[in-house]
Protein backbone atom coordinates (compact mmCIF):
# COMPACT_ATOMS: atom_id res chain seq x y z
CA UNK A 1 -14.87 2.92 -14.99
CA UNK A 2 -11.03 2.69 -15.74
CA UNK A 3 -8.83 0.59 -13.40
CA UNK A 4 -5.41 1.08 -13.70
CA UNK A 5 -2.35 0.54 -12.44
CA UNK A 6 0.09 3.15 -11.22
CA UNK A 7 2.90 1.94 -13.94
CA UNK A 8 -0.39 2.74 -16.37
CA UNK A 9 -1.25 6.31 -15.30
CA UNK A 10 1.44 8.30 -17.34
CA UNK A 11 -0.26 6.55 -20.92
CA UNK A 12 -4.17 7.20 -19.56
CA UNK A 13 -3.04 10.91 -18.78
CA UNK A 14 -1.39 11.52 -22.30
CA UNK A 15 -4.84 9.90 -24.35
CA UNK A 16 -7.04 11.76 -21.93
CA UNK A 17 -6.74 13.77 -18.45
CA UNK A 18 -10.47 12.96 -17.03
CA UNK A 19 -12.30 15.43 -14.30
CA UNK A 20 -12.60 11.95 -11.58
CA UNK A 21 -9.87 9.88 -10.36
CA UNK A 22 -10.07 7.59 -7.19
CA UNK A 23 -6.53 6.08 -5.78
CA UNK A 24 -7.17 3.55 -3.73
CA UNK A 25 -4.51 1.46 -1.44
CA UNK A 26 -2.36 2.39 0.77
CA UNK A 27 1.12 2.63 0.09
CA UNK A 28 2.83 5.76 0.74
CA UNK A 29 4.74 5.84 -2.66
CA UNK A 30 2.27 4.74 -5.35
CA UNK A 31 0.04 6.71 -3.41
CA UNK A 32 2.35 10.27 -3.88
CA UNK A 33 3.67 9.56 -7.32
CA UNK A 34 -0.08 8.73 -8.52
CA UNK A 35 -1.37 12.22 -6.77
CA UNK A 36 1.48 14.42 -8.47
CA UNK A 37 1.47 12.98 -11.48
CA UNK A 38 -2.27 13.53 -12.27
CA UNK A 39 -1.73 17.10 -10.69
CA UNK A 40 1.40 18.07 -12.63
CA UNK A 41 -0.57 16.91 -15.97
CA UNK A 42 -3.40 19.12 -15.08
CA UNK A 43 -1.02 21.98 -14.10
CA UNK A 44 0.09 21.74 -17.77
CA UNK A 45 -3.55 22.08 -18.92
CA UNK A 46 -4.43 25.36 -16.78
CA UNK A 47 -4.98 23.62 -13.79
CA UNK A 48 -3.80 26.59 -11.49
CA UNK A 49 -5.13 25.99 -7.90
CA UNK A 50 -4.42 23.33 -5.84
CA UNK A 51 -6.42 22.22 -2.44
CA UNK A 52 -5.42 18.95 -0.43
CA UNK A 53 -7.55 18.14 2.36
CA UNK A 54 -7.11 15.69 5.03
CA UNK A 55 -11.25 14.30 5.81
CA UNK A 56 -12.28 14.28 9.17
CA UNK A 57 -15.06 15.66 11.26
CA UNK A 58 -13.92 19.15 11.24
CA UNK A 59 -13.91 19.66 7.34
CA UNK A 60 -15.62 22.70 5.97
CA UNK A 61 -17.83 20.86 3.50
CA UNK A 62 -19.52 24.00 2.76
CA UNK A 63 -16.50 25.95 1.87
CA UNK A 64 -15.61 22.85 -0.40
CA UNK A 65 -19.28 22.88 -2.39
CA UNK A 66 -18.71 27.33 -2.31
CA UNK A 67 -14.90 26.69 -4.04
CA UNK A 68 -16.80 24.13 -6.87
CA UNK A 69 -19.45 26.71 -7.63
CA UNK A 70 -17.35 30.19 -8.01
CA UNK A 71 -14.56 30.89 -9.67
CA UNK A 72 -11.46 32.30 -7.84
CA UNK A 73 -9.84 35.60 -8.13
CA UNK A 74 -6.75 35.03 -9.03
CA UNK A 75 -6.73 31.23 -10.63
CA UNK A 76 -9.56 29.45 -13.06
CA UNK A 77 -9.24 25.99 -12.81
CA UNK A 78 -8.44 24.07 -9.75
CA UNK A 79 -7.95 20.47 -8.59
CA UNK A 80 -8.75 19.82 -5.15
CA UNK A 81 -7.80 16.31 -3.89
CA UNK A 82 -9.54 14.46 -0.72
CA UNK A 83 -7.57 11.87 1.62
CA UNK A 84 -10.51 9.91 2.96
CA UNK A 85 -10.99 7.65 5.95
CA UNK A 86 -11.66 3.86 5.65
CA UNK A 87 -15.18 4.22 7.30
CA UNK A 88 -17.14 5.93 4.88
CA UNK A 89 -19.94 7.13 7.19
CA UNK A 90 -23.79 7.67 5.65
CA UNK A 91 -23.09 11.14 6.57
CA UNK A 92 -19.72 11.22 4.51
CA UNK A 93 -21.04 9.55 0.91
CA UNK A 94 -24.02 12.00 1.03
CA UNK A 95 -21.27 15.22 1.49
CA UNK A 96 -19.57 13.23 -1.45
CA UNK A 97 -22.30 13.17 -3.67
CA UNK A 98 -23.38 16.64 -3.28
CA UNK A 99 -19.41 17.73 -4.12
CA UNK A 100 -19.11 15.34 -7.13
CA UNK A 101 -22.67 16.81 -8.17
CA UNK A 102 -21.40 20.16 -8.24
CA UNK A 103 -18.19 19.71 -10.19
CA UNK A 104 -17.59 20.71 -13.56
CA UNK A 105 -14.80 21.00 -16.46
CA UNK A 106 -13.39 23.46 -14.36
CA UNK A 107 -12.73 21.39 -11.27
CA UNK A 108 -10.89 18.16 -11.28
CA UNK A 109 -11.73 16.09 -8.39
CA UNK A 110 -8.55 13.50 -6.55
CA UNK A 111 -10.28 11.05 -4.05
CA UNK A 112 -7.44 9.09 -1.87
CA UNK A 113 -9.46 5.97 -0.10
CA UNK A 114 -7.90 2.93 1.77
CA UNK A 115 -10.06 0.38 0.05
CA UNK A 116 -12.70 0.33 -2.71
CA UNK A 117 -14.20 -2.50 -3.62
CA UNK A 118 -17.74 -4.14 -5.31
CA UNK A 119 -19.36 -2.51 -2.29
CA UNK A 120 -18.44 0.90 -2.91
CA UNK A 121 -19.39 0.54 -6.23
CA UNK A 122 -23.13 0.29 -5.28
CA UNK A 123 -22.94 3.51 -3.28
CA UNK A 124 -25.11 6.62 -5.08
CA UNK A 125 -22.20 8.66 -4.67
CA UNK A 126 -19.99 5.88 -6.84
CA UNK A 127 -22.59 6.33 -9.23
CA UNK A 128 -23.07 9.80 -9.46
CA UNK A 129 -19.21 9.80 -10.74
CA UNK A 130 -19.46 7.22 -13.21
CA UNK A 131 -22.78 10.17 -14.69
CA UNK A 132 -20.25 13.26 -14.47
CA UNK A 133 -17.58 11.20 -15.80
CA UNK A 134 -17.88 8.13 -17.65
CA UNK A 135 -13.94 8.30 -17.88
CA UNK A 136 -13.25 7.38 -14.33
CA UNK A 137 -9.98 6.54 -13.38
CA UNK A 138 -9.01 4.02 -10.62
CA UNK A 139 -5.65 3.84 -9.70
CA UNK A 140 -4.44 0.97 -7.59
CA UNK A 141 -2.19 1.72 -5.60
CA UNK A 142 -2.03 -0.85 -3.17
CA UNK A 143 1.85 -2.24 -2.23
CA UNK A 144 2.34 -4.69 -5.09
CA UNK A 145 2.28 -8.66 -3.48
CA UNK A 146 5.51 -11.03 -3.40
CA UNK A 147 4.31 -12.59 -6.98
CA UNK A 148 3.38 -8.76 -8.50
CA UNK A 149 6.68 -7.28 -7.09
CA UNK A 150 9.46 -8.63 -9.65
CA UNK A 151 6.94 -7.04 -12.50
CA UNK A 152 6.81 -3.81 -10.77
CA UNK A 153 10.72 -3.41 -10.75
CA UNK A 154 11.05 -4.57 -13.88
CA UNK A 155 8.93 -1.72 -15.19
CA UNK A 156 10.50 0.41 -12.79
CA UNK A 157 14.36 0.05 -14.35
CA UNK A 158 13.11 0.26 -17.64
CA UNK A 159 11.18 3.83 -17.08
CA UNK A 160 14.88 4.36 -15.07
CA UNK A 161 16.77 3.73 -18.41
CA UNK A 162 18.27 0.92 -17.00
CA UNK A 163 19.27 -2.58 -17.28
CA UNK A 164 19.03 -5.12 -14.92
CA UNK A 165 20.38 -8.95 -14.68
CA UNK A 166 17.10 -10.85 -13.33
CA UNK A 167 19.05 -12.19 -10.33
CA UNK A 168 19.79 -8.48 -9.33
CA UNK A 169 15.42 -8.01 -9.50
CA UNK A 170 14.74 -10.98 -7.49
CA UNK A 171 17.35 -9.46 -4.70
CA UNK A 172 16.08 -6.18 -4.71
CA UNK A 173 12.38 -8.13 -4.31
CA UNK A 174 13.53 -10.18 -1.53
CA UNK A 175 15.02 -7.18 0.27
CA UNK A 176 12.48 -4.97 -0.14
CA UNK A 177 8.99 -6.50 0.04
CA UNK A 178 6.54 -3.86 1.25
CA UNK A 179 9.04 -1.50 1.06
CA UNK A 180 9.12 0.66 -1.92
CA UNK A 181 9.84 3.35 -0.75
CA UNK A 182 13.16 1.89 0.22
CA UNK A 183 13.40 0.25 -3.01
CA UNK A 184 13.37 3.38 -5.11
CA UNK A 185 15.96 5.19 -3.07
CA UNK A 186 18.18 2.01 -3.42
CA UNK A 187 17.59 2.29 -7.24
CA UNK A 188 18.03 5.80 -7.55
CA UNK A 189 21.51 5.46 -5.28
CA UNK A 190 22.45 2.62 -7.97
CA UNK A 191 22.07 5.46 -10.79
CA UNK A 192 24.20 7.68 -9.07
CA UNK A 193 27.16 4.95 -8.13
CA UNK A 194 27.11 3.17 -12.03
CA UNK A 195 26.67 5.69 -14.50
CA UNK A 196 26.81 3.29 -17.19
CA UNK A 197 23.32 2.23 -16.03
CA UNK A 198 24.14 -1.33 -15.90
CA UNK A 199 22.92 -2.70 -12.55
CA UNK A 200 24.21 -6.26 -11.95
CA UNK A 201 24.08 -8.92 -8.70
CA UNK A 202 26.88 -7.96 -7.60
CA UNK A 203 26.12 -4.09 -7.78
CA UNK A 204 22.69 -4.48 -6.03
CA UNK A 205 24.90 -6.99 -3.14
CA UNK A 206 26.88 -4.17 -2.51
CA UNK A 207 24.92 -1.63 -1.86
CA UNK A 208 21.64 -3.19 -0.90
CA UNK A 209 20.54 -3.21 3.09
CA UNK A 210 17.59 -5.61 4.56
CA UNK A 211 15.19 -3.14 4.90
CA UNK A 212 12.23 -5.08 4.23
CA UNK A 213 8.82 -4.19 7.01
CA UNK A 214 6.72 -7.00 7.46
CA UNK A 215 3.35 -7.58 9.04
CA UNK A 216 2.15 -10.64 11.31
CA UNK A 217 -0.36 -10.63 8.14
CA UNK A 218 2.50 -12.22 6.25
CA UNK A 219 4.12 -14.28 8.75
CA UNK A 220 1.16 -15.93 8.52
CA UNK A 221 0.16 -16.19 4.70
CA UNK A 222 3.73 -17.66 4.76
CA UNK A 223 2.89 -20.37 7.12
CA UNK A 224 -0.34 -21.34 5.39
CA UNK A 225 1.25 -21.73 1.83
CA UNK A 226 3.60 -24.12 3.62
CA UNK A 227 6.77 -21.37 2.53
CA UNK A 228 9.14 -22.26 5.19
CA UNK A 229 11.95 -19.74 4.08
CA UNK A 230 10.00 -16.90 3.58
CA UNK A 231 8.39 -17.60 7.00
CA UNK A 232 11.38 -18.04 8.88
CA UNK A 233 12.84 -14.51 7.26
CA UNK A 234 9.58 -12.55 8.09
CA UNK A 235 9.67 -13.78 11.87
CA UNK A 236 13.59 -12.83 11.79
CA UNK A 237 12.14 -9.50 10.12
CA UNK A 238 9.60 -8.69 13.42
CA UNK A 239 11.90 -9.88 16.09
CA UNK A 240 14.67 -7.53 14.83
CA UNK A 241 11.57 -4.47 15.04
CA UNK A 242 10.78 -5.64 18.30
CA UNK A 243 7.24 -7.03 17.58
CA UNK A 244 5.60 -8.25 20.66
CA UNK A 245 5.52 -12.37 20.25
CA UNK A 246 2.02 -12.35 21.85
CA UNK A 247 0.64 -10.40 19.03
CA UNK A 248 1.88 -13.09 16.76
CA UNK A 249 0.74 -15.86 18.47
CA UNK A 250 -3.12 -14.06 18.63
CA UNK A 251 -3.02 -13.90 15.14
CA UNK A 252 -1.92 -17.12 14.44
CA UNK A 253 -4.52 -18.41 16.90
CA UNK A 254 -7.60 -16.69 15.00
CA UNK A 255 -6.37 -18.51 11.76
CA UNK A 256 -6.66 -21.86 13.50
CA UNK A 257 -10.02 -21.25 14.65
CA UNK A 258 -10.48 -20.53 11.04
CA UNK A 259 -9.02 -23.99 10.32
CA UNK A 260 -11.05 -25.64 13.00
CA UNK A 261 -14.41 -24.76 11.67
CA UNK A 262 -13.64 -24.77 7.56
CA UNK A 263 -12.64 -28.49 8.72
CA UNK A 264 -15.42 -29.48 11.09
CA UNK A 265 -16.32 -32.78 9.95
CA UNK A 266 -19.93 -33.43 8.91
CA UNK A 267 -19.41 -36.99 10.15
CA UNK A 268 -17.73 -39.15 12.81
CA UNK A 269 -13.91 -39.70 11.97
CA UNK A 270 -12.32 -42.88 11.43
CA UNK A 271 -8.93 -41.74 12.48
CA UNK A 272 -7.36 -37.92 13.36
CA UNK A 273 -4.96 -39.22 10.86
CA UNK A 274 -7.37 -38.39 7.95
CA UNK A 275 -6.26 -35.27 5.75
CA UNK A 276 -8.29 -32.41 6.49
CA UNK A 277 -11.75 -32.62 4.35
CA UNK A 278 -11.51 -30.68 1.00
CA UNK A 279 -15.24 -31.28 -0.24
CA UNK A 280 -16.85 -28.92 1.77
CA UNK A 281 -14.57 -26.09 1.92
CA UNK A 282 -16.18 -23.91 -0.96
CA UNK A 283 -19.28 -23.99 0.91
CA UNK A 284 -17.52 -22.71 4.49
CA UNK A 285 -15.53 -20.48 2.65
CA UNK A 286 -18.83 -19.03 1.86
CA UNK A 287 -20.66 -19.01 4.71
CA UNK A 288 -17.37 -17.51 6.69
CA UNK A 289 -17.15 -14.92 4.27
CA UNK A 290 -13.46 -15.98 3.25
CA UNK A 291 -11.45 -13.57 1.00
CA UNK A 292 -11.15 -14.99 -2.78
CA UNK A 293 -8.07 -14.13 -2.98
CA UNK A 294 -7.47 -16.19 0.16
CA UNK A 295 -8.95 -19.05 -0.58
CA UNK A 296 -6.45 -20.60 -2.60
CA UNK A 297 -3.99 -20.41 0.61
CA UNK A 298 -6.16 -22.17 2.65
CA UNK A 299 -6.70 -25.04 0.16
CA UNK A 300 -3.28 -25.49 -0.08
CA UNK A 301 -3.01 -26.12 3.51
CA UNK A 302 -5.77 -28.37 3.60
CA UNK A 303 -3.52 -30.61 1.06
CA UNK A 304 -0.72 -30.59 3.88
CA UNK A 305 -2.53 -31.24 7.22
CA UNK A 306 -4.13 -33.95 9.12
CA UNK A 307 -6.24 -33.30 12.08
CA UNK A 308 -3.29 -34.80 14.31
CA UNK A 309 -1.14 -32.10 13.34
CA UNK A 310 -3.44 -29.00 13.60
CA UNK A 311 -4.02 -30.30 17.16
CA UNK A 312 -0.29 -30.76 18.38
CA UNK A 313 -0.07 -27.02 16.75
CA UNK A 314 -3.16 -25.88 18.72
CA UNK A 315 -1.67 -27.48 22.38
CA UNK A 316 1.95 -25.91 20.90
CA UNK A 317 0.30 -22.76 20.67
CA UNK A 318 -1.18 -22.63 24.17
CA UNK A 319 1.85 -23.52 25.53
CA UNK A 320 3.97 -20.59 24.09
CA UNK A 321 1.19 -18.03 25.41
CA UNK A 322 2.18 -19.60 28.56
CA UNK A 323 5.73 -18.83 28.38
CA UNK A 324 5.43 -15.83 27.04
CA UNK A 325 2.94 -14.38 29.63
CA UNK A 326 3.98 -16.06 33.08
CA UNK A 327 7.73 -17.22 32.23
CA UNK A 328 8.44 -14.29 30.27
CA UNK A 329 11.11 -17.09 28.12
CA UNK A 330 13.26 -15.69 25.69
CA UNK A 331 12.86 -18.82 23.85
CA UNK A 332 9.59 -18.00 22.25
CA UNK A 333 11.35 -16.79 19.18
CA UNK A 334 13.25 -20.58 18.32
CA UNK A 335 9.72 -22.17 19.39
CA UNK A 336 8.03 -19.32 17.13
CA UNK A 337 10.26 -20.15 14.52
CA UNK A 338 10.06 -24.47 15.27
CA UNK A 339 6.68 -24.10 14.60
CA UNK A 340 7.20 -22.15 11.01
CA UNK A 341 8.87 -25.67 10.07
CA UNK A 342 5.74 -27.94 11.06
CA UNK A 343 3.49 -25.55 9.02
CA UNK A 344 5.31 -26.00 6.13
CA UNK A 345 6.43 -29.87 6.43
């Protein structure tokens, strides 16, 4: 199996243009340039049908397995590509691994899934791929993280033919976080406006907007890495899209029941003064099924907090779901954005 990453795809598809690829993610752009790049490469290799099919419960899985085992009148070859829902039913891998059992050279199968991870990887229909071809592709095109975004422009400008001071990168990063789409429209404008294809600071300042969407998801990751800035600019981000405050403070209140029990003391305490316990954490990161790629974020938090503190958050927290449900306070945003400073202190 072949992971890749979308910046990747154009050198896999000139060494080789396999019969399997899987994109998985789901950003919008990755997700479209991936799909018509693979297609316009097998276009150039006789590739002359195209299918693109949404998955749901009305598919016609028969006239899918009919199209892999005739050929068409009027084309040869054909690449039919499958957007597929996150819940990949019993029902749905079997239907899977009866159309990946009937492909051939002749068919050239694009599978579009939200997520794939170790899991799917145990599935029979997984597996049945990796038989028909041991040249499976995975493209990941998931929206490229705060750290992973500054590499992805980078590459970006220099497929562009263009040069870029670093200070200009890390503004078009801070603008546009989750937002490529926006991002490569602002690039593409900066072509068009400096033909010399010289994009400074000052260049990107004039032209760029704050067009950044954010998720509570991040608001949050923020607040547990102790990134005061960032957090303050996210909340600033979902009160200017209207975001309902309560939705916020749910979200933030499931973490700190994750807190509370990853820090449950397996003795009496001395003091709530004492830092939160690190010793046990790999085992209830375990046992609560924590993320790996989370678990550095909470550790870091750990470092920051005493038991004191996550409490005054906790009673801090109940008291903003009061104003926000019976008072209805328009100060929920300042006390939203008061506690975004304790995190981090």
């Amino acid at each position: 199996m072949n992971r890749i990453f979308p910046e990747q795809l154009s050198h896999s598809l000139g060494q080789r243009l396999a019969s399997l690829y899987y994109l998985t993610g789901q950003d919008p752009l990755l997700l479209a340039e991936a799909r018509d790049l693979i297609i316009q490469t097998a276009t150039a290799q006789g590739f002359d049908e195209k299918i693109d099919i949404q998955v749901d419960q009305s598919t016609d899985w028969d006239d899918l397995f009919e199209r892999c085992q005739s050929m068409g009148l009027f084309f040869n070859k054909q690449v039919i590509s499958l957007t597929l829902p996150e819940n990949l039913t019993a029902a749905l891998q079997a239907k899977l691994f009866e159309l990946i059992s009937l492909s051939h050279e002749d068919v050239l199968l694009i599978l579009q899934l939200p997520k794939f991870g170790k899991a799917n990887e145990k599935q029979e229909w997984v597996k049945k791929s990796l038989e028909i071809e041991p040249h499976l592709t995975v493209v990941n095109c998931q929206t490229p993280g705060i750290e992973q975004l500054p590499r992805w422009v980078s590459h970006r400008v220099k497929a562009m033919g263009l040069s870029i001071e670093q200070d200009a990168i890390q503004l078009l990063c801070y603008s546009y976080e989750n937002n490529l789409l926006a991002l490569k429209q602002t690039l593409e404008l900066l072509v068009l406006l400096y033909p010399d294809h010289k994009i400074s600071f000052t260049r990107v300042k004039s032209v760029v907007e704050q067009a950044s969407v954010f998720t509570p998801f991040q608001w949050i990751d923020a607040l547990l890495e102790g990134k005061e800035g960032r957090a303050r600019r996210i909340l600033e981000s979902l009160k200017a899209e209207e975001m309902q405050p309560v939705i916020l403070l749910r979200t933030l209140q499931r973490e700190l029941m994750t807190l509370l029990e990853l820090s449950k003391p397996q003795q009496r305490l001395t003091g709530i003064d004492q830092p939160l316990p690190t010793h046990q954490l790999k085992e209830g990161f375990d046992r609560l099924k924590i993320w790996q790629n989370r678990r550095h974020v909470y550790s870091a938090l750990f470092q920051r907090f005493t038991y004191r503190k996550l409490y005054k958050i906790i009673q801090q927290l109940a008291e903003l779901e009061r104003l926000a449900k019976l008072e209805f306070s328009n100060d929920i945003w300042d006390k939203l954005a008061d506690i975004s400073v304790k995190f981090s202190a």
